[in-house]
N, C-alpha and C. Protein backbone atom coordinates (compact mmCIF):
# COMPACT_ATOMS: atom_id res chain seq x y z
N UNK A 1 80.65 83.52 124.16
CA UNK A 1 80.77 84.39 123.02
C UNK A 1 81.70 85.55 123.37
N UNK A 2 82.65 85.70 122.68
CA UNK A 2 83.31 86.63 122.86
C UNK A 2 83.08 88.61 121.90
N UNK A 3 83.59 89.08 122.61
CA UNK A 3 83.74 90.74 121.56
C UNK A 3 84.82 91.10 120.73
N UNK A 4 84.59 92.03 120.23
CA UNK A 4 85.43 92.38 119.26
C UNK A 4 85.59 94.14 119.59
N UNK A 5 86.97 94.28 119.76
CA UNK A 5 87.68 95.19 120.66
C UNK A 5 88.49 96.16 120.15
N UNK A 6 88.38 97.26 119.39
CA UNK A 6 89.31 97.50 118.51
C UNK A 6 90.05 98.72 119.01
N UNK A 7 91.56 98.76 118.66
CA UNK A 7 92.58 99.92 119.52
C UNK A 7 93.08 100.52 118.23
N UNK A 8 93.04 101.85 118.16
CA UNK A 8 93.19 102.89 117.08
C UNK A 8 94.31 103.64 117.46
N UNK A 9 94.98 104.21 117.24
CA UNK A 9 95.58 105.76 117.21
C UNK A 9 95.00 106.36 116.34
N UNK A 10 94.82 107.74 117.03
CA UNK A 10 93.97 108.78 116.00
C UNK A 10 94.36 109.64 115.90
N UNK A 11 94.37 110.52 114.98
CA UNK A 11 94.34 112.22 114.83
C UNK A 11 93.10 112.96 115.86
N UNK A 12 93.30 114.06 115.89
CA UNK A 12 92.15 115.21 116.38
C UNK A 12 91.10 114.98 115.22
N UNK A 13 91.83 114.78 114.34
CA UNK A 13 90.40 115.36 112.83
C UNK A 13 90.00 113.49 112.02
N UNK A 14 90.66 112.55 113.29
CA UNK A 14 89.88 111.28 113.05
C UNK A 14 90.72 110.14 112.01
N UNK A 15 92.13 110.82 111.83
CA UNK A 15 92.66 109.88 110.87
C UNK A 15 93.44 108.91 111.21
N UNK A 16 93.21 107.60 111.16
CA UNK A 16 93.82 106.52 111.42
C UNK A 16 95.06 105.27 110.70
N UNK A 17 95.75 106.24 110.08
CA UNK A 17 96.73 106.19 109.21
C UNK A 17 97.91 105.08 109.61
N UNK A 18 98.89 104.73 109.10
CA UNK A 18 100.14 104.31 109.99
C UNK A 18 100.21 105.07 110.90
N UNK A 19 100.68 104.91 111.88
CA UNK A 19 100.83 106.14 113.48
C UNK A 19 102.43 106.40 113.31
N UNK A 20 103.15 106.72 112.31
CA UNK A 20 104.42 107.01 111.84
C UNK A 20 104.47 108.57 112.60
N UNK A 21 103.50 108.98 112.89
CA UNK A 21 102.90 110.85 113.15
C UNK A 21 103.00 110.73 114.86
N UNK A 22 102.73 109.42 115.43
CA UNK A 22 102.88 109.53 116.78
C UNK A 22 104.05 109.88 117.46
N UNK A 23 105.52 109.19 117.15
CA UNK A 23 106.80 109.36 117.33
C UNK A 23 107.43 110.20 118.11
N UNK A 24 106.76 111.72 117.87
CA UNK A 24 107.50 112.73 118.73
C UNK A 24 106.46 112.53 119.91
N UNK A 25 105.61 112.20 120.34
CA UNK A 25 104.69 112.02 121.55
C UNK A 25 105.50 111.26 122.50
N UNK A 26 106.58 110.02 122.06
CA UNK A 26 106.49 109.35 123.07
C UNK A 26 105.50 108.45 123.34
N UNK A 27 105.62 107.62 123.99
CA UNK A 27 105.04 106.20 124.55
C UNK A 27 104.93 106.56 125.92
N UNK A 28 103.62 106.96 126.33
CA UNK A 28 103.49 106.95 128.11
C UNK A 28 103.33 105.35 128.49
N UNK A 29 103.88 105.15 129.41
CA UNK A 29 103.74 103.59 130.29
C UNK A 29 102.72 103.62 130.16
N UNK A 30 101.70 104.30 130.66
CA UNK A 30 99.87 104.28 130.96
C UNK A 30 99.36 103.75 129.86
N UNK A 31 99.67 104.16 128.64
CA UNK A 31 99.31 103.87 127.30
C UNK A 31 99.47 102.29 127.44
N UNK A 32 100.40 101.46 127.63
CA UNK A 32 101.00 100.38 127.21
C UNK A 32 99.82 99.45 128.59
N UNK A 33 99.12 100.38 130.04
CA UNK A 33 98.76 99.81 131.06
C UNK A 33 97.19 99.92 130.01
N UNK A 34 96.96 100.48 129.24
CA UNK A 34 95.51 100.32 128.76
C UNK A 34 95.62 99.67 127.87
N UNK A 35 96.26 99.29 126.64
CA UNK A 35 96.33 98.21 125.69
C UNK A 35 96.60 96.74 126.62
N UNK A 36 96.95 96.64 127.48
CA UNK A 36 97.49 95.43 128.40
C UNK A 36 96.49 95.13 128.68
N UNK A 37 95.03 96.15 129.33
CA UNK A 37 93.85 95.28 129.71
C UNK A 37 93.08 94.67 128.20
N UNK A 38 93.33 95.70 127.03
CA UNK A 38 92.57 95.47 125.98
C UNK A 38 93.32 93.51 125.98
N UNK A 39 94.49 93.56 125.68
CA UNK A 39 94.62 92.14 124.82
C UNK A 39 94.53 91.19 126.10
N UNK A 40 94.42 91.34 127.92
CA UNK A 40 94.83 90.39 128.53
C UNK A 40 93.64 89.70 128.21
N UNK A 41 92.39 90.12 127.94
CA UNK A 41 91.11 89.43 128.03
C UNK A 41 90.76 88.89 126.19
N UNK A 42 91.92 89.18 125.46
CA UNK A 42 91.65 88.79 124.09
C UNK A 42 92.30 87.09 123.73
N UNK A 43 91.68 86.22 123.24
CA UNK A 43 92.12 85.13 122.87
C UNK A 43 92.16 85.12 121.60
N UNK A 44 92.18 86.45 120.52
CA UNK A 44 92.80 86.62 119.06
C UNK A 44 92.67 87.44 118.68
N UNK A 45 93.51 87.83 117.68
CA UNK A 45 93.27 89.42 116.90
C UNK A 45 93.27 89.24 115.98
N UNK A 46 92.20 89.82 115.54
CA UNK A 46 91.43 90.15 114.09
C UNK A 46 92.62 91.20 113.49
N UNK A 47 92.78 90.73 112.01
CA UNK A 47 93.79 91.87 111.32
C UNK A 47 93.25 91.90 109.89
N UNK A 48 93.48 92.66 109.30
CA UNK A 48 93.09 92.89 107.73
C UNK A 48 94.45 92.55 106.83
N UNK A 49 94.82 92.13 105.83
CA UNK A 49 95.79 91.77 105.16
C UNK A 49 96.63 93.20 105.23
N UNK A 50 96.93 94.46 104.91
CA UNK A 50 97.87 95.53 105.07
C UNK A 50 98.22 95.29 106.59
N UNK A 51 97.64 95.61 107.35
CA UNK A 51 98.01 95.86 108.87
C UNK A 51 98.50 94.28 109.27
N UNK A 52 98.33 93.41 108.21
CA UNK A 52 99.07 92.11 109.26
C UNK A 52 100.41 92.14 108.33
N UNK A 53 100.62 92.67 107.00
CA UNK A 53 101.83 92.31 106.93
C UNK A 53 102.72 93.40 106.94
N UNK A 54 102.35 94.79 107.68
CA UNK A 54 103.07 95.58 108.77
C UNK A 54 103.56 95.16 109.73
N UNK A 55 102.23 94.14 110.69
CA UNK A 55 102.38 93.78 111.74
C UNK A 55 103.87 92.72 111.94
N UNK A 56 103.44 91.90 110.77
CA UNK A 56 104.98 89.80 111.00
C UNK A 56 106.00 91.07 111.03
N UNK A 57 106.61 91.28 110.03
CA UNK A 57 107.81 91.95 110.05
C UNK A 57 108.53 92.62 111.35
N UNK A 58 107.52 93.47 111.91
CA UNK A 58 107.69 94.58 113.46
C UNK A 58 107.60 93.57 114.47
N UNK A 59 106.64 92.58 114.34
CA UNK A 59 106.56 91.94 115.93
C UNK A 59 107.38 90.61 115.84
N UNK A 60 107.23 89.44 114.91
CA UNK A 60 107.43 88.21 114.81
C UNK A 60 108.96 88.28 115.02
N UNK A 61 109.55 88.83 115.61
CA UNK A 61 111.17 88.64 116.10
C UNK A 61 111.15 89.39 116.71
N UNK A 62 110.23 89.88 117.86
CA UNK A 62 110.28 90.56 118.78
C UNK A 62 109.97 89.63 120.51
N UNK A 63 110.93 90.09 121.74
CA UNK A 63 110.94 88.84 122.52
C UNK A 63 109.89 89.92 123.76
N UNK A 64 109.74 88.96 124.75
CA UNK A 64 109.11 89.97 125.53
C UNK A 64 110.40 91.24 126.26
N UNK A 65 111.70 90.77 126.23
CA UNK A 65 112.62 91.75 126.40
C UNK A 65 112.69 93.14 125.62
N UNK A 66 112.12 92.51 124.21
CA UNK A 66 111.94 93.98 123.32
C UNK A 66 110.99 94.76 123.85
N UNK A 67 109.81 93.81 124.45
CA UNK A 67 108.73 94.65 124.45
C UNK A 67 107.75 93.80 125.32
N UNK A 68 107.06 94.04 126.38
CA UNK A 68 106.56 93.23 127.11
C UNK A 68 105.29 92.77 126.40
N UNK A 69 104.77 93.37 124.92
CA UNK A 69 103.51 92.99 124.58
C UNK A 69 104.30 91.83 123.01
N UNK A 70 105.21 91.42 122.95
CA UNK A 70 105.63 90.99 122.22
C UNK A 70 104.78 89.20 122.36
N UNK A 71 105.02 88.97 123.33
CA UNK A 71 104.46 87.61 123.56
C UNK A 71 102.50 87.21 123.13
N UNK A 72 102.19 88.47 123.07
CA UNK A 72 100.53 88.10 123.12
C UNK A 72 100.97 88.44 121.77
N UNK A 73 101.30 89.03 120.91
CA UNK A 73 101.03 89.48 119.19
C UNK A 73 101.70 88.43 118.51
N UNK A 74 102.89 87.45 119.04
CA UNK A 74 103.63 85.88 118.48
C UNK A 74 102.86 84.96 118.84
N UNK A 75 102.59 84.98 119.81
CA UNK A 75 101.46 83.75 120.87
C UNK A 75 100.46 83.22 120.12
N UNK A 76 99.31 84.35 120.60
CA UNK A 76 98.23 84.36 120.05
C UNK A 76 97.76 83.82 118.43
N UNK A 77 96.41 83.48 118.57
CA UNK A 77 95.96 83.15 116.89
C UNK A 77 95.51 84.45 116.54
N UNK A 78 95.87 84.83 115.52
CA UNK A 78 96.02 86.02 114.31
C UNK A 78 95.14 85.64 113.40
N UNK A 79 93.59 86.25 112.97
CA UNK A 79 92.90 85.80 112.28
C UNK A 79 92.31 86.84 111.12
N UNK A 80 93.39 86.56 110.05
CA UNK A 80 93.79 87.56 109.14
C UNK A 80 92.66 87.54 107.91
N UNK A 81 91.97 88.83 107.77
CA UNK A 81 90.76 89.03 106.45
C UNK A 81 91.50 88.96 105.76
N UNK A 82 91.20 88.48 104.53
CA UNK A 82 92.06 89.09 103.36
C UNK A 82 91.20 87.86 102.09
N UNK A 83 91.28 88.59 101.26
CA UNK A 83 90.64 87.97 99.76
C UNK A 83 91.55 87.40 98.78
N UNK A 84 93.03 87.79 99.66
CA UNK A 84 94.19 87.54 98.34
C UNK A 84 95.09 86.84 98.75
N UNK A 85 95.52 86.89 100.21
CA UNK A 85 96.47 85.66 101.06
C UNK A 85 95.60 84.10 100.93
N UNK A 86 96.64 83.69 100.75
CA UNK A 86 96.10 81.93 101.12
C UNK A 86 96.61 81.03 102.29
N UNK A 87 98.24 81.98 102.79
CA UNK A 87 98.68 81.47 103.72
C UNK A 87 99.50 82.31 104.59
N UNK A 88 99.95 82.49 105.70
CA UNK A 88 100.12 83.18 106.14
C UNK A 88 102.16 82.63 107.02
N UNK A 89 102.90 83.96 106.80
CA UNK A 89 103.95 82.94 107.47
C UNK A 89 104.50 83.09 108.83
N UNK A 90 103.80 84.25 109.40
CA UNK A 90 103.73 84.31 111.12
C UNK A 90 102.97 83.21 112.14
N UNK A 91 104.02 83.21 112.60
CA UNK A 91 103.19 81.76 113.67
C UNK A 91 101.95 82.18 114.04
N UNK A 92 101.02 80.68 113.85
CA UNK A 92 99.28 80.87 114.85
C UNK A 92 98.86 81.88 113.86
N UNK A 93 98.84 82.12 112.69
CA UNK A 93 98.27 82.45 111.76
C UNK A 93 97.09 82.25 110.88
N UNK A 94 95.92 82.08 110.58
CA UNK A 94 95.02 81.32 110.05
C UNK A 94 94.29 82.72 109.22
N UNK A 95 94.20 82.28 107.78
CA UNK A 95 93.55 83.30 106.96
C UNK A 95 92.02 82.91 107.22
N UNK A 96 91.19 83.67 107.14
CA UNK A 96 89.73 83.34 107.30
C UNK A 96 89.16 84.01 105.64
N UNK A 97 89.87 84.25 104.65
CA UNK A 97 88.98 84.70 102.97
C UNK A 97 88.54 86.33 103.34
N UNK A 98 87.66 86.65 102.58
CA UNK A 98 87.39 88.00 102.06
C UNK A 98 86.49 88.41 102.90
N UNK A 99 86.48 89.89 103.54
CA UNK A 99 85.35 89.97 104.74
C UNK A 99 83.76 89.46 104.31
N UNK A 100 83.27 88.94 105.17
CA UNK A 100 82.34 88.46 105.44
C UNK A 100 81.34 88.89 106.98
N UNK A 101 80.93 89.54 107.24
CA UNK A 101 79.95 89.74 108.05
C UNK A 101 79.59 88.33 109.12
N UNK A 102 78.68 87.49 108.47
CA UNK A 102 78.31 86.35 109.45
C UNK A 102 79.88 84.98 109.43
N UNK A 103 80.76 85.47 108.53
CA UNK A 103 81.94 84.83 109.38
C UNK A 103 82.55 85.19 109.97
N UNK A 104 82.73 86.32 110.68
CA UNK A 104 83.23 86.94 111.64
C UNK A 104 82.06 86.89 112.91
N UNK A 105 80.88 87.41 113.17
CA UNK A 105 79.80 86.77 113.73
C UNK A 105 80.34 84.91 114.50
N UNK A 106 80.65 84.09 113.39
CA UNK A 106 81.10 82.84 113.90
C UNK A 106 81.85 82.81 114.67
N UNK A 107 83.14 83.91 114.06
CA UNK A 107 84.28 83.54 114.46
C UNK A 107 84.28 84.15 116.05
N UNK A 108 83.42 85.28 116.23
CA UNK A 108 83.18 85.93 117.78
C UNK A 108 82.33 84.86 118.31
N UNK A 109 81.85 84.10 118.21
CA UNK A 109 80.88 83.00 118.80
C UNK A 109 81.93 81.85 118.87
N UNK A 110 83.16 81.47 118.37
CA UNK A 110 83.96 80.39 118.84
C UNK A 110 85.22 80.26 119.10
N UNK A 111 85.59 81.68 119.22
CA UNK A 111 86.68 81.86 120.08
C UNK A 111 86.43 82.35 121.19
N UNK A 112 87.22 81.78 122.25
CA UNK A 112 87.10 81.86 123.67
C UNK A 112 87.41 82.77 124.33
N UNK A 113 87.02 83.91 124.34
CA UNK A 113 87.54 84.96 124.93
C UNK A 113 87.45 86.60 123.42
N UNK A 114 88.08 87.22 123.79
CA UNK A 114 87.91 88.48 123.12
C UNK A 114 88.75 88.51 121.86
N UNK A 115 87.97 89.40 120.64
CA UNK A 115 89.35 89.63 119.65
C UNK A 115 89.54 91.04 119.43
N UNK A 116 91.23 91.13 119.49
CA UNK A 116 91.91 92.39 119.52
C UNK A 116 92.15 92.46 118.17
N UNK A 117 91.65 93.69 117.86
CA UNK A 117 91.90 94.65 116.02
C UNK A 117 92.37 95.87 116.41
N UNK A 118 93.76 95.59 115.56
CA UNK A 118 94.63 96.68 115.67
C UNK A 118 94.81 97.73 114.37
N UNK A 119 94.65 98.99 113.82
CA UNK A 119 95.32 98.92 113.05
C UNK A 119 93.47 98.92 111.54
N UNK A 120 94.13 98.34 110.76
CA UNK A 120 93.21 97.29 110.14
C UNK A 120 92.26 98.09 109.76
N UNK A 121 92.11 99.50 108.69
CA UNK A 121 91.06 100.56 108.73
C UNK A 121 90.18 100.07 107.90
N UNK A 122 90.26 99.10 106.78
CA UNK A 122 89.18 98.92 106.30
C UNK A 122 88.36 97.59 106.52
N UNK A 123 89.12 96.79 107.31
CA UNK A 123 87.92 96.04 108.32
C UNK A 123 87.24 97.33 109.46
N UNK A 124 87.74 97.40 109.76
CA UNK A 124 86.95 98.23 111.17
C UNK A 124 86.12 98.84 110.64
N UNK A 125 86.05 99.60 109.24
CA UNK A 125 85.07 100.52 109.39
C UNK A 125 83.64 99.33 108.40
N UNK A 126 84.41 98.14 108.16
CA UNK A 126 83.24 96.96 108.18
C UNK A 126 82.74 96.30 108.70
N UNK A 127 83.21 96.08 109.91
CA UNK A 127 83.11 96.01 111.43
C UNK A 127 82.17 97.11 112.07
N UNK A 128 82.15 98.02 111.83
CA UNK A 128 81.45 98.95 112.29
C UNK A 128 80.48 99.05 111.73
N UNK A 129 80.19 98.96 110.34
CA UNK A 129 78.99 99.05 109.64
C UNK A 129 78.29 98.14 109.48
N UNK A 130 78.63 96.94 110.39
CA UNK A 130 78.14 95.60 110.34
C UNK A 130 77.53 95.49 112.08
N UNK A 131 78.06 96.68 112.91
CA UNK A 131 77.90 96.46 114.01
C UNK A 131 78.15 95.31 114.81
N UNK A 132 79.38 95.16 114.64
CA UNK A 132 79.71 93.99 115.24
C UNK A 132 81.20 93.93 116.33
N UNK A 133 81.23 95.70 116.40
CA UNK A 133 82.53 96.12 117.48
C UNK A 133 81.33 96.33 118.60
N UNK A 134 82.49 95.78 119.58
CA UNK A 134 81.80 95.78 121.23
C UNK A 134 82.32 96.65 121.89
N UNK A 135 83.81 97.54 121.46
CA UNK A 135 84.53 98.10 122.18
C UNK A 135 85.58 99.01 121.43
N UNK A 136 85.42 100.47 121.51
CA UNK A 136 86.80 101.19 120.80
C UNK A 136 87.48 101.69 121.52
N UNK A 137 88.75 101.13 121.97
CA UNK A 137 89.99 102.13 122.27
C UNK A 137 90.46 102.84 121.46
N UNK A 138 90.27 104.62 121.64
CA UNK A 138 90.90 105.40 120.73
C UNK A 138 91.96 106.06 121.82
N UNK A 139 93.66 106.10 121.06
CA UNK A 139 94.44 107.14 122.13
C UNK A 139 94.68 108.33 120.88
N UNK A 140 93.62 109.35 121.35
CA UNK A 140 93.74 110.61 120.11
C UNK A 140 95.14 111.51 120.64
N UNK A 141 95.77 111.40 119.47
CA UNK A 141 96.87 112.56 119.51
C UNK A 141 96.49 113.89 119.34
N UNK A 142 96.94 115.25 119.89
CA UNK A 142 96.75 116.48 120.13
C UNK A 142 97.15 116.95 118.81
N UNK A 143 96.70 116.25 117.38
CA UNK A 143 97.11 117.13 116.32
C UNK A 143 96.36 116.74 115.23
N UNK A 144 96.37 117.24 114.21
CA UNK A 144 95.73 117.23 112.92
C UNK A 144 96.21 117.20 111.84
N UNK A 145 95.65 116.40 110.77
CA UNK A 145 96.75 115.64 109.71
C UNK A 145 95.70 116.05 108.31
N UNK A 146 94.81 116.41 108.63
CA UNK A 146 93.90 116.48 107.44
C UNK A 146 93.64 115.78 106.54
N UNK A 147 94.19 115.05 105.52
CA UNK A 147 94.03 114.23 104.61
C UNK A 147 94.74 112.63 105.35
N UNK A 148 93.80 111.77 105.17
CA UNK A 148 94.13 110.43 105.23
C UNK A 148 93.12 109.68 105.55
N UNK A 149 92.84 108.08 105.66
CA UNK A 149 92.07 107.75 106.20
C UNK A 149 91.45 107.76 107.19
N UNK A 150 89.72 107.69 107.56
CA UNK A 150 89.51 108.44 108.97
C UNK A 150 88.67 106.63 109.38
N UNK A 151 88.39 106.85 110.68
CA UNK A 151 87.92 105.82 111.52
C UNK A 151 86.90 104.95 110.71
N UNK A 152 85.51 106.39 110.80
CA UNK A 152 84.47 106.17 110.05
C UNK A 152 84.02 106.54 108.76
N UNK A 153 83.86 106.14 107.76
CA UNK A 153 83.54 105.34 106.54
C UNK A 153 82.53 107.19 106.35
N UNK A 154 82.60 107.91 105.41
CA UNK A 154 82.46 109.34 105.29
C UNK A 154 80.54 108.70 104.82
N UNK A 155 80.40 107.74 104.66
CA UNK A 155 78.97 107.43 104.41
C UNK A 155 78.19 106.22 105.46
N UNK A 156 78.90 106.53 106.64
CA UNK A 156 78.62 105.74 107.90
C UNK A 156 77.37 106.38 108.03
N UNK A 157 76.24 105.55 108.69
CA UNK A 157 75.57 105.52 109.29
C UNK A 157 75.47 105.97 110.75
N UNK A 158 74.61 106.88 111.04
CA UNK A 158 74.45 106.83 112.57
C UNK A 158 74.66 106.30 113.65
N UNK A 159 75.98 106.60 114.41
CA UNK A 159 75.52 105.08 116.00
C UNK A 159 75.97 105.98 117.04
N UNK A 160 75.64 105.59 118.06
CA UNK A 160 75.35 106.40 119.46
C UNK A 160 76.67 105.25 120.33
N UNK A 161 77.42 106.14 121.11
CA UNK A 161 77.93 105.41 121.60
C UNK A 161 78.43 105.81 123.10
N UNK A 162 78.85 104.64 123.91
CA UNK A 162 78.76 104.95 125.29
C UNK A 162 80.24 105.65 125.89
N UNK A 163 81.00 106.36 126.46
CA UNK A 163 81.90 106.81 126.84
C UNK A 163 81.89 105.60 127.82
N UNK A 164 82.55 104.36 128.12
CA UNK A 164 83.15 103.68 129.30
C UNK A 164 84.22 104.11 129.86
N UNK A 165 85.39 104.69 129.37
CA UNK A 165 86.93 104.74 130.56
C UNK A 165 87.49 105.84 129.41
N UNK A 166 88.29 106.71 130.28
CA UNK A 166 89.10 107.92 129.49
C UNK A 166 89.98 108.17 130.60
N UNK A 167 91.23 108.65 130.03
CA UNK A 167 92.59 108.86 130.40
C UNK A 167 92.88 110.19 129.71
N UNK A 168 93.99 110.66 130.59
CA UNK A 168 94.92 111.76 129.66
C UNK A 168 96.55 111.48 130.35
N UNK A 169 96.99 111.58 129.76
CA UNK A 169 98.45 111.04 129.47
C UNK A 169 99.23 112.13 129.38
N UNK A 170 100.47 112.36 129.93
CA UNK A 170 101.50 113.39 130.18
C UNK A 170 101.64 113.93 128.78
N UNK A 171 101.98 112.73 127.87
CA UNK A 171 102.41 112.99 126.71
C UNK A 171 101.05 113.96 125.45
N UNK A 172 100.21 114.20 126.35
CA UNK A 172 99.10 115.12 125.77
C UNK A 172 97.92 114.44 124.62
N UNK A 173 98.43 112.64 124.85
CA UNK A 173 97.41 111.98 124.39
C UNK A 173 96.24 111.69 124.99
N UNK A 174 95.07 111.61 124.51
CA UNK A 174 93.95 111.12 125.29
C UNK A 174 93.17 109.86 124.81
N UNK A 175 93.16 108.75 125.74
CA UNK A 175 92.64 107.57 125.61
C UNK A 175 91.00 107.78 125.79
N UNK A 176 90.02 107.57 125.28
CA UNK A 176 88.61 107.24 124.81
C UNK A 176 88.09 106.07 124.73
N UNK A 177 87.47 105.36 125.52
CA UNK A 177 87.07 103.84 125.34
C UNK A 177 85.50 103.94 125.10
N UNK A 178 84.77 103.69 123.81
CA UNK A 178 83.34 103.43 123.87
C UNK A 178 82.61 101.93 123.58
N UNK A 179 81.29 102.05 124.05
CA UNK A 179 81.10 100.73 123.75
C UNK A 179 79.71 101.22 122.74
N UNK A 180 79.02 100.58 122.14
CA UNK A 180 77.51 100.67 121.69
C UNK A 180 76.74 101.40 122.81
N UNK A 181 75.75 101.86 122.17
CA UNK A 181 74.89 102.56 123.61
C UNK A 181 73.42 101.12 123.06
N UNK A 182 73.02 101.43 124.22
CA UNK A 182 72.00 100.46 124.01
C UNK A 182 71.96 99.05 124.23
């Protein structure tokens, strides 16, 4: 049985928007050495219909010369929520229908290894309210955006969670990894 692993960029005040706001930060290497452990142990990524058809466009003609993470985001099976796609035209693509709770449950019980969710704010925060994330990478940026979408769902429920691994990065980002407590 595998987990479900999800990598955010955030604001200070929790907003998980396009990361169009990250830009002047820079890309620390370190950053790229902690997403590298997130997907080496992932055998698919979970995406929500907006964030996957951000995603074909940016990655699906990207080689590992562009980008050394280019090969796991073309590679990999891409297992896209969505209520309104029927087909998908990025390679290793497979729509799975409208979120569902115990099909995602399945789908972490028969894929072999871990799934990486990138992105994707209104699965995650159904994912979350379904309790069914094993793992959050957050790399919070040193700023505040005030209005936009935030992580958690403003009528979330309570959850306790474990601090596993934290970083701070030249570029004045800070990486946050939690898991469930309990």
């Amino acid at each position: 049985m595998g987990a479900i692993h999800i990598h955010e960029f955030m604001s200070l005040d929790g907003v998980i928007d396009a990361p169009t706001w990250t830009a002047e930060y820079g890309f620390d290497p370190m950053m790229g050495e902690a997403i590298g452990a997130i997907t080496a142990r992932s055998r698919g990524i979970l995406l929500g219909r907006k964030t996957y058809e951000m995603f074909e466009p940016a990655w699906s003609n990207r080689t590992v010369e562009d980008d050394p993470g280019a090969p796991f985001f073309n590679d990999t099976t891409k297992y896209v929520v969505s209520g309104t796609l029927t087909s998908g035209s990025w390679r290793n693509s497979e729509i799975v229908g409208p979120y569902d709770a115990d099909t995602i449950r399945k789908l972490k019980d028969d894929v072999d290894g871990d799934l990486y969710v990138s992105g994707s704010g209104t699965l995650v925060r159904a994912l979350l309210g379904d309790g069914l994330v094993d793992g959050l990478h957050l790399f919070v940026y040193p700023l505040t955006l005030g209005a936009g979408p935030k992580l958690f769902a403003e009528d979330a429920a309570p959850s306790k969670q474990t601090l596993s691994a934290f970083e701070r990065y030249e570029n004045g980002v800070v990486y946050l990894a939690y898991r469930p407590k309990g």
